[in-house]
Protein backbone atom coordinates (compact mmCIF):
# COMPACT_ATOMS: atom_id res chain seq x y z
CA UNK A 1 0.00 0.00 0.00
CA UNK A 2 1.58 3.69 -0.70
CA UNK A 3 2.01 5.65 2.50
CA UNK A 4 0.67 9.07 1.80
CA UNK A 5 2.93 10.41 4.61
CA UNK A 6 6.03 9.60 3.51
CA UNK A 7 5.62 10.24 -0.02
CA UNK A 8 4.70 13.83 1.10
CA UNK A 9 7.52 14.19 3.08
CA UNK A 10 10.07 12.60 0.42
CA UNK A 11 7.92 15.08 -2.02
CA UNK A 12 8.72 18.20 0.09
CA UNK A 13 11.94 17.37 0.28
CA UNK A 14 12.21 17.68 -3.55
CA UNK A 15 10.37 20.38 -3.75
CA UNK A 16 12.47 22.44 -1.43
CA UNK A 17 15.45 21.51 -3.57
CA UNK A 18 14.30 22.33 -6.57
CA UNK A 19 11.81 25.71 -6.32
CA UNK A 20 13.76 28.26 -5.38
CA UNK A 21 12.33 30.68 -2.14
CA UNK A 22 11.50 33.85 -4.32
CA UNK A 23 10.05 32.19 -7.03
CA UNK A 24 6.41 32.64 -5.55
CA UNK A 25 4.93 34.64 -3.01
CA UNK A 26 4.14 32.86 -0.15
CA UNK A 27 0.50 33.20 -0.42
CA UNK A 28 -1.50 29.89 1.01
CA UNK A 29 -4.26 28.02 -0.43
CA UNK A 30 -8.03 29.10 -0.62
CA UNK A 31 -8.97 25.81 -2.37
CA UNK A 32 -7.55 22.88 0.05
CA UNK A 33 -10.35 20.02 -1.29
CA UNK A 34 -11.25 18.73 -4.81
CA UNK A 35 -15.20 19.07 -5.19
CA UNK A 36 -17.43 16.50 -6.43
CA UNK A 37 -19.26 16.42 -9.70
CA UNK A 38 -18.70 18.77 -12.48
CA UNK A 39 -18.38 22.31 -11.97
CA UNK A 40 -21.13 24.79 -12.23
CA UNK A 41 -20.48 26.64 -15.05
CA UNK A 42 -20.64 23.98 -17.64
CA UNK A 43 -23.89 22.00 -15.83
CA UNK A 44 -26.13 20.59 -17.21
CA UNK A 45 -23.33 17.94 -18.49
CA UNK A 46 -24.07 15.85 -21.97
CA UNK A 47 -25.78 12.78 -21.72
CA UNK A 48 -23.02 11.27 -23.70
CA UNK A 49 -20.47 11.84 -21.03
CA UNK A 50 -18.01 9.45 -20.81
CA UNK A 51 -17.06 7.86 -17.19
CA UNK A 52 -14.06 5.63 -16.38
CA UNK A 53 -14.49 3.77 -13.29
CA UNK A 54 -11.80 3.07 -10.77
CA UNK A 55 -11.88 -0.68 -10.45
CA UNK A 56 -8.02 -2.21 -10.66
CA UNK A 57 -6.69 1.66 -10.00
CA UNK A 58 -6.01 3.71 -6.80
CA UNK A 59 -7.53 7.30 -7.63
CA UNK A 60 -8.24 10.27 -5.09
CA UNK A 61 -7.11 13.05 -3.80
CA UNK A 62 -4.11 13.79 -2.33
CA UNK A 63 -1.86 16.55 -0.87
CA UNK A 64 1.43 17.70 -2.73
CA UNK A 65 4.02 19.72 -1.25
CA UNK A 66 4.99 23.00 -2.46
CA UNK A 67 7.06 25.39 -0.91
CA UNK A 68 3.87 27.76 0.12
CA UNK A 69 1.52 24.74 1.34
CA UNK A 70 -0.07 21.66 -0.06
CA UNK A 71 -1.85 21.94 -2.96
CA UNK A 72 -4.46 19.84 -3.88
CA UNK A 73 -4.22 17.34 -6.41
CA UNK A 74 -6.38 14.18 -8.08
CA UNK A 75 -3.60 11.11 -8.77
CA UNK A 76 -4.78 7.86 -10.12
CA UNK A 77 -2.22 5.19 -11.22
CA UNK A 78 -2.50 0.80 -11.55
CA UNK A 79 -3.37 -0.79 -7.92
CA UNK A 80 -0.71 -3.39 -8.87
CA UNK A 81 2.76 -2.65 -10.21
CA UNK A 82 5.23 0.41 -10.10
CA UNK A 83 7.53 2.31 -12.47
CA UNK A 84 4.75 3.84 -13.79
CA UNK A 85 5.50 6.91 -16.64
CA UNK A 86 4.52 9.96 -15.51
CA UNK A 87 1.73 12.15 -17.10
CA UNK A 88 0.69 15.57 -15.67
CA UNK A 89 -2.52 16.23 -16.68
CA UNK A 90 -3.58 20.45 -16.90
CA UNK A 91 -6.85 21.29 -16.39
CA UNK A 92 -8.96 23.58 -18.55
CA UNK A 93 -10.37 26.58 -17.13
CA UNK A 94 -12.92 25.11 -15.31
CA UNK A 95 -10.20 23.31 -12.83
CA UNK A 96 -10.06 19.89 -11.29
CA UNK A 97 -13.54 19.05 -11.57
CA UNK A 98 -14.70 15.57 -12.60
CA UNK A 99 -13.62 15.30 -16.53
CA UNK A 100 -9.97 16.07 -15.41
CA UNK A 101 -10.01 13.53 -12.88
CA UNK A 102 -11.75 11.36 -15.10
CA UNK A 103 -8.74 11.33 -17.47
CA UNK A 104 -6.37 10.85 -15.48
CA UNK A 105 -8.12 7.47 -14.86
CA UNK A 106 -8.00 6.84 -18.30
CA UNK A 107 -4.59 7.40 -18.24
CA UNK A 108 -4.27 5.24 -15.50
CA UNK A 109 -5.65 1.92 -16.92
CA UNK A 110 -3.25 2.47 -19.60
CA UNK A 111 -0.51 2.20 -16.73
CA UNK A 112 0.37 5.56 -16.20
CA UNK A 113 0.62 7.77 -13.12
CA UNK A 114 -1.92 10.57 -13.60
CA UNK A 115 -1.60 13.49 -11.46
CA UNK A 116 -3.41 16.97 -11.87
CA UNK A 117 -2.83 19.35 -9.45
CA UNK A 118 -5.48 22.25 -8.84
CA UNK A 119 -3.45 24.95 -10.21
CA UNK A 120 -5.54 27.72 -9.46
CA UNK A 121 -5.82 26.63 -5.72
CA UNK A 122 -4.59 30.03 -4.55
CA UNK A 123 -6.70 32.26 -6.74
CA UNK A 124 -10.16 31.32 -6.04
CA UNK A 125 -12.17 27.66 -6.34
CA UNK A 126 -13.66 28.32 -9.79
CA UNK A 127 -16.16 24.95 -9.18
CA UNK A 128 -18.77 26.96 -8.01
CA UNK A 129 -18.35 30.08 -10.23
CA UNK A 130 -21.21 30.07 -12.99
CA UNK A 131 -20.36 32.39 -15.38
CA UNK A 132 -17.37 31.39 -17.32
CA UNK A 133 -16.42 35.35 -17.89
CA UNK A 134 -16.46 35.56 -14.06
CA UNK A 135 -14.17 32.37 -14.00
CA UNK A 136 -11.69 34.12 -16.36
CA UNK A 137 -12.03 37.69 -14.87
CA UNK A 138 -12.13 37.21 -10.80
CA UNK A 139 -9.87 33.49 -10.96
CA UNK A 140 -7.78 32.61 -14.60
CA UNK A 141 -6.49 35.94 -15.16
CA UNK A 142 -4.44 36.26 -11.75
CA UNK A 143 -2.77 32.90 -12.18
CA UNK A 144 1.13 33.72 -12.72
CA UNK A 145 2.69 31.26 -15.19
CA UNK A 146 5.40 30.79 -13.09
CA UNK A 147 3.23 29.55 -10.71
CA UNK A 148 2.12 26.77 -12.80
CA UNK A 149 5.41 26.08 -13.85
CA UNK A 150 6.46 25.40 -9.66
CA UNK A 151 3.49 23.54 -9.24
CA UNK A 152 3.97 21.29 -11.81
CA UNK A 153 7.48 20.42 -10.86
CA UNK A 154 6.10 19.79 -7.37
CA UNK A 155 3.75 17.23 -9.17
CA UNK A 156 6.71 15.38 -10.46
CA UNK A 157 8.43 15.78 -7.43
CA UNK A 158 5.20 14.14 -5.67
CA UNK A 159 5.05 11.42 -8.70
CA UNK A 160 8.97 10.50 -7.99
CA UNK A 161 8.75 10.86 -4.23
CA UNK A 162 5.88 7.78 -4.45
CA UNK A 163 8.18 5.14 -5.02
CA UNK A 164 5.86 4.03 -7.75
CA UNK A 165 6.33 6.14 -10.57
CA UNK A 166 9.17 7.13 -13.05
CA UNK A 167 9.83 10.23 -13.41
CA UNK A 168 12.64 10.14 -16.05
CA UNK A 169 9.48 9.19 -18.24
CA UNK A 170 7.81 12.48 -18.14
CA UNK A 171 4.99 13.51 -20.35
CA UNK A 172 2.04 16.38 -19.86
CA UNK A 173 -0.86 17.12 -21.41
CA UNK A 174 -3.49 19.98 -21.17
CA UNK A 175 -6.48 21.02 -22.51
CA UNK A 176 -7.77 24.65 -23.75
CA UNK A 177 -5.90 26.79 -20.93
CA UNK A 178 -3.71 23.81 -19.76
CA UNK A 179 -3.27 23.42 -23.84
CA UNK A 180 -1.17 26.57 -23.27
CA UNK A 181 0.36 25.54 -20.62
CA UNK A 182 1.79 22.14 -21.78
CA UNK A 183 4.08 24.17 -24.58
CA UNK A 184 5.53 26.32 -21.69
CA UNK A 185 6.22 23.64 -19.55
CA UNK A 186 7.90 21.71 -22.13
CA UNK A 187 10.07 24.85 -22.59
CA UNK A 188 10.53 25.24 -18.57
CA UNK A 189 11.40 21.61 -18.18
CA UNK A 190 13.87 19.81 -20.20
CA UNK A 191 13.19 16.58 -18.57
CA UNK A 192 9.72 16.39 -20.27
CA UNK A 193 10.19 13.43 -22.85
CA UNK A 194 6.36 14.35 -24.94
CA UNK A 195 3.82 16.32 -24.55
CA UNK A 196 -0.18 16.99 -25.98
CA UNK A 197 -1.22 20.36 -26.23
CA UNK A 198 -4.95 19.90 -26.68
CA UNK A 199 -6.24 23.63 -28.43
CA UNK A 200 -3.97 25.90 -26.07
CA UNK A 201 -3.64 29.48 -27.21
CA UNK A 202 -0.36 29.74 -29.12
CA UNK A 203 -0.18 33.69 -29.35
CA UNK A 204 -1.90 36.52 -27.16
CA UNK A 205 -1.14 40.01 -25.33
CA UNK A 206 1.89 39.06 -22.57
CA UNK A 207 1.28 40.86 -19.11
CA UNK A 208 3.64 40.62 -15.87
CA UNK A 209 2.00 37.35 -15.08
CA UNK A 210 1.87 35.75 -18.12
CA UNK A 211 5.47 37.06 -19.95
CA UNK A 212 5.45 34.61 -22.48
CA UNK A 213 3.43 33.25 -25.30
CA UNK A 214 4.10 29.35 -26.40
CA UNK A 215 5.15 30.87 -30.15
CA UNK A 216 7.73 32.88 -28.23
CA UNK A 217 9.48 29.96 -26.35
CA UNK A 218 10.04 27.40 -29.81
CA UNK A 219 13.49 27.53 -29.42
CA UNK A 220 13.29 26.12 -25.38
CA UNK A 221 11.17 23.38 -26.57
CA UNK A 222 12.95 20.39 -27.26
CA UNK A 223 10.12 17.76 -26.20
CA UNK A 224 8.23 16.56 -29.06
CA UNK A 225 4.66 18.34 -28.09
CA UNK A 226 1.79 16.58 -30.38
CA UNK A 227 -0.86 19.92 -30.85
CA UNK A 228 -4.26 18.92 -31.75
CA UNK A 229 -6.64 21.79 -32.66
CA UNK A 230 -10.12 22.54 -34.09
CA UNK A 231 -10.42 24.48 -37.24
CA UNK A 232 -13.38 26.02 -36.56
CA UNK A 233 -12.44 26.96 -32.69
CA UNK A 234 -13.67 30.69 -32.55
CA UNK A 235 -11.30 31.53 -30.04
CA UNK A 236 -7.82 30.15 -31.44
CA UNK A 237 -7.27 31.10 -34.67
CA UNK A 238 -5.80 29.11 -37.52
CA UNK A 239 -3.17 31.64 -38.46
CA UNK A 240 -2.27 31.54 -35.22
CA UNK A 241 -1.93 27.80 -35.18
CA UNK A 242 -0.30 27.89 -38.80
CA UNK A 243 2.41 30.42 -37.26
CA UNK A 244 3.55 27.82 -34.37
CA UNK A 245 3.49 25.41 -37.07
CA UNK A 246 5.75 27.08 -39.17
CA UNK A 247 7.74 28.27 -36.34
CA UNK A 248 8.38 24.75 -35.04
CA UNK A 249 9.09 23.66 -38.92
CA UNK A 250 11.71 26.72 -38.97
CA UNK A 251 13.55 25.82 -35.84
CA UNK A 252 14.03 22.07 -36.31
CA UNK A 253 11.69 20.84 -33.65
CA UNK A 254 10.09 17.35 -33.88
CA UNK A 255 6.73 18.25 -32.83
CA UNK A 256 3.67 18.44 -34.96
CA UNK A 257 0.22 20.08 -35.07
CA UNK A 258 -2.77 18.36 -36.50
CA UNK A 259 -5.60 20.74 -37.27
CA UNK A 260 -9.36 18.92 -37.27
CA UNK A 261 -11.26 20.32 -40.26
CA UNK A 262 -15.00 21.82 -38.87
CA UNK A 263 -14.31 20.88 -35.45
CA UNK A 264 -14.88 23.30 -32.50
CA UNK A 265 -12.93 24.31 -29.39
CA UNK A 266 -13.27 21.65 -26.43
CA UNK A 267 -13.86 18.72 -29.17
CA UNK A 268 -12.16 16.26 -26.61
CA UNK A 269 -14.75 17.44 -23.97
CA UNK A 270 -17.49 14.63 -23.78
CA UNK A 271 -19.29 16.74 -20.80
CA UNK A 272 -19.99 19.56 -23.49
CA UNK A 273 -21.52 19.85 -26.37
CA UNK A 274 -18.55 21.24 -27.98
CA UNK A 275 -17.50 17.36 -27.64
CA UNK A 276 -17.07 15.46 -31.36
CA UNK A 277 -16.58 11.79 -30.89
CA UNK A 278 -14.62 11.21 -34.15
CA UNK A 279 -12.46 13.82 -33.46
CA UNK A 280 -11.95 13.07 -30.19
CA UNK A 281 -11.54 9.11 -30.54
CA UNK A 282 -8.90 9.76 -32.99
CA UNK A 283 -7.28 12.39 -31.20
CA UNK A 284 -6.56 10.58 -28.36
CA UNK A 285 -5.39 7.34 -30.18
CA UNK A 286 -2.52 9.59 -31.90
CA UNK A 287 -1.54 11.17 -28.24
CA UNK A 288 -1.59 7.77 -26.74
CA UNK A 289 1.02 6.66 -29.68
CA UNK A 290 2.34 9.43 -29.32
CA UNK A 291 3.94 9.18 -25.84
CA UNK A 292 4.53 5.38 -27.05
CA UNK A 293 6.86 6.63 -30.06
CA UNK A 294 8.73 9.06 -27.86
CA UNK A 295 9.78 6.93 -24.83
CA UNK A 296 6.96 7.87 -22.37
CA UNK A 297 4.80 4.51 -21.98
């Protein structure tokens, strides 16, 4: 059985090694618990939802060090076994709510350790917000990027502190908002081995908390990152897309961006009606061989 107490303190041991003291104000958490359910502002959720039950997997919640608290996190990885490769899973705006954790048990049956931490646990518990401009406006907006960059290497640091995971196979993937996210962390961490950047925002104004665009950091990125995008999504645009295409062509990088023909933003989303089975099904299939061809599995 894992010992949550000793993988915490082996976790926060990393963790104080590796995120330096003025990298984040010391701030504390306002979100400490994962909710049940979906969150409010995407309710009622699709009758073709998908769910992935936890038989032959140990999923919950649990605590992960970082240097300002413990943030929480949903983790779900094989009862049986160890070595598992790592995946970080990034939430979409709408945080940690049931889809997330949902595939990180999908991940899971397919032997991985799944972790996704609730990355905008300072900020504000966006589960009961119900307006998605409020969610953006009062909670997204005041997330720092490095931030998310800390918390995710406290996620590995949790994953390798388990003594059931490996860590030296890294991937991450991230959907709409986390889609962002997964280019910058590929650029912030050079031990990520692959990556899945599921319609992230490519380009975009820069602020004090956000200094960075993924189209700006090509040249960090040395993980192959697998982009799948919608060519109709009405918030990403496909120049944009086509310019981190071409940028990653231009600077020798192995990744590759697949654009979906008529197919919105949040296609992978089975909760929404966004969601596009096809699309999705396929999508999924290349990310899963995906991490396969590039070491990760």
């Amino acid at each position: 059985m894992l010992h949550e107490s000793s993988t915490h303190s082996a976790a926060q041991s990393e963790v104080n090694a590796l995120v330096p003291e003025n990298n984040l104000s010391r701030r504390g958490f306002i979100v400490t618990s994962l909710g049940a359910g979906f969150a409010a502002s995407v309710l009622p959720v699709s009758a073709q939802t998908i769910t992935t039950a936890a038989d032959g997997l140990v999923a919950g919640e649990v605590k992960v060090p970082t240097k300002d608290g413990d943030m929480v996190a949903y983790r779900a990885m094989p009862a049986t076994g160890s070595n598992f490769p790592v995946v970080l899973v990034v939430q979409e705006i709408f945080g940690v709510h049931e889809h997330i954790k949902d595939v990180c048990r999908r991940f899971a049956k397919l032997g991985y350790f799944a972790i996704a931490g609730e990355l905008y646990a300072r900020q504000g518990d966006v589960s009961k917000i119900t307006e998605i401009p409020k969610i953006v406006s009062e909670v997204v907006s005041k997330v720092p990027d490095a931030q998310v960059m800390a918390d995710l290497d406290a996620c590995v640091a949790y994953a390798k502190a388990s003594g059931k995971a490996n860590a030296d196979k890294l991937a991450v993937t991230g959907f709409c908002w986390g889609g962002r996210i997964v280019w910058l962390y590929a650029a912030h961490n050079q031990s990520v081995k692959a990556g899945g950047a599921w319609y992230g925002p490519l380009t975009g104004a820069t602020s004090p908390l956000k200094p960075k665009n993924p189209i700006d950091l090509v040249a960090q990125i040395n993980a192959p990152i697998l982009g799948q995008y919608g060519g109709a999504d009405g918030g990403i645009p496909n120049d944009t897309v086509d310019q981190m295409r071409a940028a990653l062509k231009a600077a020798g990088k192995k990744s590759e961006i697949i654009t979906y023909p008529d197919t919105p933003h949040g296609f992978h989303a089975d909760y929404r009606p966004t969601y596009r089975k096809a699309q999705a099904d396929e999508a999924w299939a290349k990310l899963t061989a995906w991490f396969k061809a590039n070491g990760v599995a």
